[in-house]
N, C-alpha and C. Protein backbone atom coordinates (compact mmCIF):
# COMPACT_ATOMS: atom_id res chain seq x y z
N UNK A 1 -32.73 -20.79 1.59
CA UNK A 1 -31.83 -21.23 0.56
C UNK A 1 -32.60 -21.68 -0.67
N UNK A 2 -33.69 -22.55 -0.37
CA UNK A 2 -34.28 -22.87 -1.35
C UNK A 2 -34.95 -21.40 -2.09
N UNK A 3 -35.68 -20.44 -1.98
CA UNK A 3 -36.01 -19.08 -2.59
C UNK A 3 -34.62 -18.88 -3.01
N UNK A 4 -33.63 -18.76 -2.60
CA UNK A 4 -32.16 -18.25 -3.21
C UNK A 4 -32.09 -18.99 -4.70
N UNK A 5 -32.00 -20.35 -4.59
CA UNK A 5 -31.54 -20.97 -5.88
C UNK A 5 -32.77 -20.81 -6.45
N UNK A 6 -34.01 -20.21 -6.51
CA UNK A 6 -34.63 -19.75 -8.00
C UNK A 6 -34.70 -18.26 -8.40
N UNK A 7 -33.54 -17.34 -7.83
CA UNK A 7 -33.93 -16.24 -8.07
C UNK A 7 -32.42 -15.83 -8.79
N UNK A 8 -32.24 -14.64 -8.92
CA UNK A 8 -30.75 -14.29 -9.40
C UNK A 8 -29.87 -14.08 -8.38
N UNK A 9 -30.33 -14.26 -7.10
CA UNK A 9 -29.37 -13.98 -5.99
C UNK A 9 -28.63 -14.79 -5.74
N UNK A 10 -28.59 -16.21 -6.14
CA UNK A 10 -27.31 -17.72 -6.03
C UNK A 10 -26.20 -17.20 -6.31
N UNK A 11 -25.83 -16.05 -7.49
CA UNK A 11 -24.41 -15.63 -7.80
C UNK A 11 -23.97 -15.19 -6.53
N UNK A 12 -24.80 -14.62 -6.05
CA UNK A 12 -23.82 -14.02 -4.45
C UNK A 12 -22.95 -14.48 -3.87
N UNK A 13 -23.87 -16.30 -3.61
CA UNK A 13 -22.88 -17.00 -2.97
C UNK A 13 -22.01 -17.26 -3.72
N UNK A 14 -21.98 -17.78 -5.02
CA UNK A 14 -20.69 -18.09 -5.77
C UNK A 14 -19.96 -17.11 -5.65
N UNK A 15 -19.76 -15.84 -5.55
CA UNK A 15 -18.68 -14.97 -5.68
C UNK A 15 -18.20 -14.90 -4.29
N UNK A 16 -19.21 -14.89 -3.07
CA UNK A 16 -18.78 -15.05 -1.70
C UNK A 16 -18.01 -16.06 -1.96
N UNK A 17 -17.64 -17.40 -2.49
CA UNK A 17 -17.23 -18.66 -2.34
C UNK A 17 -15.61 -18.31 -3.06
N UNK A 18 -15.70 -17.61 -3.83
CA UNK A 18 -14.25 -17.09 -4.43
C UNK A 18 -13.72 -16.22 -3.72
N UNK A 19 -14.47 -15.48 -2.98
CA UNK A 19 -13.80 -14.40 -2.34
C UNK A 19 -12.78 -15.32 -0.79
N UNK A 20 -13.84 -16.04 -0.42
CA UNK A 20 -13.21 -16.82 0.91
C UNK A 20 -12.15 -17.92 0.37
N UNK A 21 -12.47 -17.94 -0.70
CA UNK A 21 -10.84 -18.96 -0.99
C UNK A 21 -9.91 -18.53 -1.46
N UNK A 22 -10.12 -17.03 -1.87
CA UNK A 22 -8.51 -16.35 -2.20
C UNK A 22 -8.51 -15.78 -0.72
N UNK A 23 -9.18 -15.65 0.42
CA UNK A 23 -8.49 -14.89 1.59
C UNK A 23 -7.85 -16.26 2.16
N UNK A 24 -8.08 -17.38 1.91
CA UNK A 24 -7.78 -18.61 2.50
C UNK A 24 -6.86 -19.14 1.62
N UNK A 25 -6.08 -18.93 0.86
CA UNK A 25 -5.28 -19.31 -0.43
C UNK A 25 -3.91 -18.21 0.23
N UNK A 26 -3.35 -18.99 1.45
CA UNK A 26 -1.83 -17.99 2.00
C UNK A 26 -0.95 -17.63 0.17
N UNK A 27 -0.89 -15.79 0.18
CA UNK A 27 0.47 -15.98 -0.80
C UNK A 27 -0.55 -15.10 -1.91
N UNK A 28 -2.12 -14.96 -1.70
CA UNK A 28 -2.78 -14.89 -3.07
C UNK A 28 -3.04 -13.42 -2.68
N UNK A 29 -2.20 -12.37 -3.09
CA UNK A 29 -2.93 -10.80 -3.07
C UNK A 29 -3.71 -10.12 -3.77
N UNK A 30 -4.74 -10.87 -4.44
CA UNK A 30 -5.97 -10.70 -4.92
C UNK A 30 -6.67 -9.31 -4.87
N UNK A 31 -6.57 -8.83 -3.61
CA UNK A 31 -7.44 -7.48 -2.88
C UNK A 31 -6.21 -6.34 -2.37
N UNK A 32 -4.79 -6.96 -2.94
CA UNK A 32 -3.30 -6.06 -2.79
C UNK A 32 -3.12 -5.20 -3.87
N UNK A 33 -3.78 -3.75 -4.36
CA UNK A 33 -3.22 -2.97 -5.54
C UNK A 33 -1.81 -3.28 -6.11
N UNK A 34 -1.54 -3.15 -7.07
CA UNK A 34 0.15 -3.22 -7.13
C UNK A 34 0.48 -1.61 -7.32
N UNK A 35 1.62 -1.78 -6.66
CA UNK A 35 2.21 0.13 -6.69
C UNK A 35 3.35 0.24 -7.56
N UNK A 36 2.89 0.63 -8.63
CA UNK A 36 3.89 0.62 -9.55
C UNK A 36 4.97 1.65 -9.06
N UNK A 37 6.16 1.41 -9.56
CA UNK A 37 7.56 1.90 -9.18
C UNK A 37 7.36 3.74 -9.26
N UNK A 38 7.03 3.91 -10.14
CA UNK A 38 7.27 5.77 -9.78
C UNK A 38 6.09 6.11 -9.22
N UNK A 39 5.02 5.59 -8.61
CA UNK A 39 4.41 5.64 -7.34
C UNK A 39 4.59 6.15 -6.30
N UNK A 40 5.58 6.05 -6.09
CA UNK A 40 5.97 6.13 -4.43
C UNK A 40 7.67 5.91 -4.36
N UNK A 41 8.36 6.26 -3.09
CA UNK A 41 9.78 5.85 -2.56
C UNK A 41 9.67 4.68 -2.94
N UNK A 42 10.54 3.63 -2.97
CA UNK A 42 10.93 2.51 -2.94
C UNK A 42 10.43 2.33 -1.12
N UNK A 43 11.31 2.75 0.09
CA UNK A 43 10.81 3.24 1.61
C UNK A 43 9.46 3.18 1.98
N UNK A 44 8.79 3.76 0.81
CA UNK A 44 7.33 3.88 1.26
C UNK A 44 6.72 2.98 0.74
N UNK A 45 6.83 1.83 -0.29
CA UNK A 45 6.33 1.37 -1.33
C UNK A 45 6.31 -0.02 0.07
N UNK A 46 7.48 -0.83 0.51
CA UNK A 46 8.34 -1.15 1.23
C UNK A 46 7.49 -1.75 2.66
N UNK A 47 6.86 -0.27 2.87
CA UNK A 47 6.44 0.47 4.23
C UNK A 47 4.86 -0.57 3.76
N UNK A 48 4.44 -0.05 3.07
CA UNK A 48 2.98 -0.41 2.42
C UNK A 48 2.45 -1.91 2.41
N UNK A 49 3.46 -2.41 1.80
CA UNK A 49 3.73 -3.83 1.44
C UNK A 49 3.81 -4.58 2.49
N UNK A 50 4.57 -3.57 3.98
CA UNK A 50 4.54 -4.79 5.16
C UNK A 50 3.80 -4.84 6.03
N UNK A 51 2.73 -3.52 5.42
CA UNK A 51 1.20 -3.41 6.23
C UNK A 51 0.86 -4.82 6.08
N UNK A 52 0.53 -4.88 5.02
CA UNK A 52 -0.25 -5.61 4.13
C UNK A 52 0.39 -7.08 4.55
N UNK A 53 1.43 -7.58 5.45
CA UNK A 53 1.56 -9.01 5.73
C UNK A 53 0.73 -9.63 6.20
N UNK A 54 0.11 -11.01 5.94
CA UNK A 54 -0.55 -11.76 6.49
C UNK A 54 -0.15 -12.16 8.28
N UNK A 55 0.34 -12.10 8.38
CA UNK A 55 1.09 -12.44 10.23
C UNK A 55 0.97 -10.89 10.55
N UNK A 56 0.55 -10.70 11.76
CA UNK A 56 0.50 -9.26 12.38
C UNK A 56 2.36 -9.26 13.05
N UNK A 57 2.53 -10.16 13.36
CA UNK A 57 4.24 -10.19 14.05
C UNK A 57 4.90 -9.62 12.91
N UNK A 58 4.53 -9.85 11.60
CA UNK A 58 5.53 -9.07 10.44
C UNK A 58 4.98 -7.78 9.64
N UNK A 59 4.23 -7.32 10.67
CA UNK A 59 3.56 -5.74 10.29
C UNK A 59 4.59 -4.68 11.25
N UNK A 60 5.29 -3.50 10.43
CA UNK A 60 5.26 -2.54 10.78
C UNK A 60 4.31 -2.20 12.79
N UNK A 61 5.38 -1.49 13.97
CA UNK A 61 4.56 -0.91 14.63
C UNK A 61 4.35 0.50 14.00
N UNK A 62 3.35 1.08 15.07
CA UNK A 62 2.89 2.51 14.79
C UNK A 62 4.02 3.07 14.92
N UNK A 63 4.94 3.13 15.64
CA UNK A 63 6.22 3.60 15.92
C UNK A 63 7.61 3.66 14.73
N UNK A 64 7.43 2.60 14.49
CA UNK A 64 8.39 1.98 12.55
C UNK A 64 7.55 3.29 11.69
N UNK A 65 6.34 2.97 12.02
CA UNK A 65 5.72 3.60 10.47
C UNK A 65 5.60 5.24 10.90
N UNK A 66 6.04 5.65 11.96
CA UNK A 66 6.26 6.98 12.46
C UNK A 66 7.39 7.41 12.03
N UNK A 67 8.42 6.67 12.18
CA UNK A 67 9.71 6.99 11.84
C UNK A 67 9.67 6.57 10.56
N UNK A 68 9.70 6.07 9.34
CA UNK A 68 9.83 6.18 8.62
C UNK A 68 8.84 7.26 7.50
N UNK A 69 7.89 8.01 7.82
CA UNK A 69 7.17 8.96 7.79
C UNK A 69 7.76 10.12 7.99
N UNK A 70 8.82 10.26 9.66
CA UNK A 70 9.61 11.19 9.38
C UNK A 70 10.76 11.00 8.48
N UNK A 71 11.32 10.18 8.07
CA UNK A 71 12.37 9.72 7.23
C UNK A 71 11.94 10.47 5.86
N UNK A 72 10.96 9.51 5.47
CA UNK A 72 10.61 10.78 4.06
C UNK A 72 10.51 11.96 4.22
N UNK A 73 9.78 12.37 4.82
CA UNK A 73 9.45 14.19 5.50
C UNK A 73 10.64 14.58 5.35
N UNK A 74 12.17 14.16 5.96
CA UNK A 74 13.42 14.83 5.78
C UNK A 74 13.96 14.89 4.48
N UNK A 75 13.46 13.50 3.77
CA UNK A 75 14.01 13.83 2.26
C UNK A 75 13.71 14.74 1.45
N UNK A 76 12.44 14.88 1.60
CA UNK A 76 11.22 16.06 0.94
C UNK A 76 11.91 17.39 0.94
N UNK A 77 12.38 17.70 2.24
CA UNK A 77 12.34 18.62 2.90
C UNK A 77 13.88 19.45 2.39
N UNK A 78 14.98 18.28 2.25
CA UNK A 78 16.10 18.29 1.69
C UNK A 78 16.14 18.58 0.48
N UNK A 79 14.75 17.52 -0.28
CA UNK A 79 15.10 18.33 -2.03
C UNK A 79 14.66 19.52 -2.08
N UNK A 80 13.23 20.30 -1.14
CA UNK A 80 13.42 21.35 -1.57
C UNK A 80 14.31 22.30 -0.83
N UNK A 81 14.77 22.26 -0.36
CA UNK A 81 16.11 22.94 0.01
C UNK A 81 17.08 22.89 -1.17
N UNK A 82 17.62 21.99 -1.34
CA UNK A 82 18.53 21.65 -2.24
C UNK A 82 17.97 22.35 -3.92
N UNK A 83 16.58 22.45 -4.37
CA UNK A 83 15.73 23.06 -5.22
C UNK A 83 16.75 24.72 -5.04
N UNK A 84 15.74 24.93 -3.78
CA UNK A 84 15.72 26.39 -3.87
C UNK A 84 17.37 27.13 -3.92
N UNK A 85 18.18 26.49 -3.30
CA UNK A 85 19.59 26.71 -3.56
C UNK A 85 19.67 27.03 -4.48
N UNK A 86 19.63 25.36 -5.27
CA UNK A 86 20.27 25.82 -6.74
C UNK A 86 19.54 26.79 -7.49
N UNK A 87 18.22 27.07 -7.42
CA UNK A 87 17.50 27.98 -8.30
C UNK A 87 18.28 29.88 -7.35
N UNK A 88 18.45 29.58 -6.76
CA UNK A 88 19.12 30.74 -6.00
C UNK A 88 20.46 30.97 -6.62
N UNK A 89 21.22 29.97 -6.80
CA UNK A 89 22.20 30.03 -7.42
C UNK A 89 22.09 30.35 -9.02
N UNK A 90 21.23 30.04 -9.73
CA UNK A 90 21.25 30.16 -11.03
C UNK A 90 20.62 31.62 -11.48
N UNK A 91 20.09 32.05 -10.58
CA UNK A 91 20.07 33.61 -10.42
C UNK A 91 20.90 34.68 -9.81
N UNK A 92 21.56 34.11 -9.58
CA UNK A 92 23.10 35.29 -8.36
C UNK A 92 23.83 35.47 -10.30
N UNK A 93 23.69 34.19 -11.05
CA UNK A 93 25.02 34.52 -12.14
C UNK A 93 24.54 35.91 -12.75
């Protein structure tokens, strides 16, 4: 420690020292990207966000985040259906 505080390496710990008090600061998502709105579903945005809970009891199982994986997959799957229709349709006129 003593070699530490005469060299440039002391910042380390100071930034280690910020880093452990925003993981210790409940509420502070510091290291949480924000997902801006046309990002993603609202579903998936949702999905992301409850990874990301501090309590594992209020995380998503593998099973939630399976099904809602297929959930989007069907929407996807619907617009392009719903796409190709109408572009099918706007060529029959």
């Amino acid at each position: 420690m003593l070699y530490l505080q005469r060299t440039n390496y002391m910042h380390h710990f100071r930034v280690a020292s910020v880093i452990i008090g925003h993981l210790q600061t409940p509420g502070d998502n510091i290291f949480r990207p924000l997902i801006p709105e046309e990002a993603c579903s609202p579903s998936l945005r949702t999905m992301i966000e409850n990874c990301w809970e501090e309590d594992p009891r209020g995380r998503p199982s593998f099973a939630e985040i399976e099904e809602i994986f297929r959930q989007i997959r069907a929407c996807v799957a619907i617009g392009y259906i719903c796409r190709f229709i109408g572009v099918a349709l706007e060529g029959g006129d």
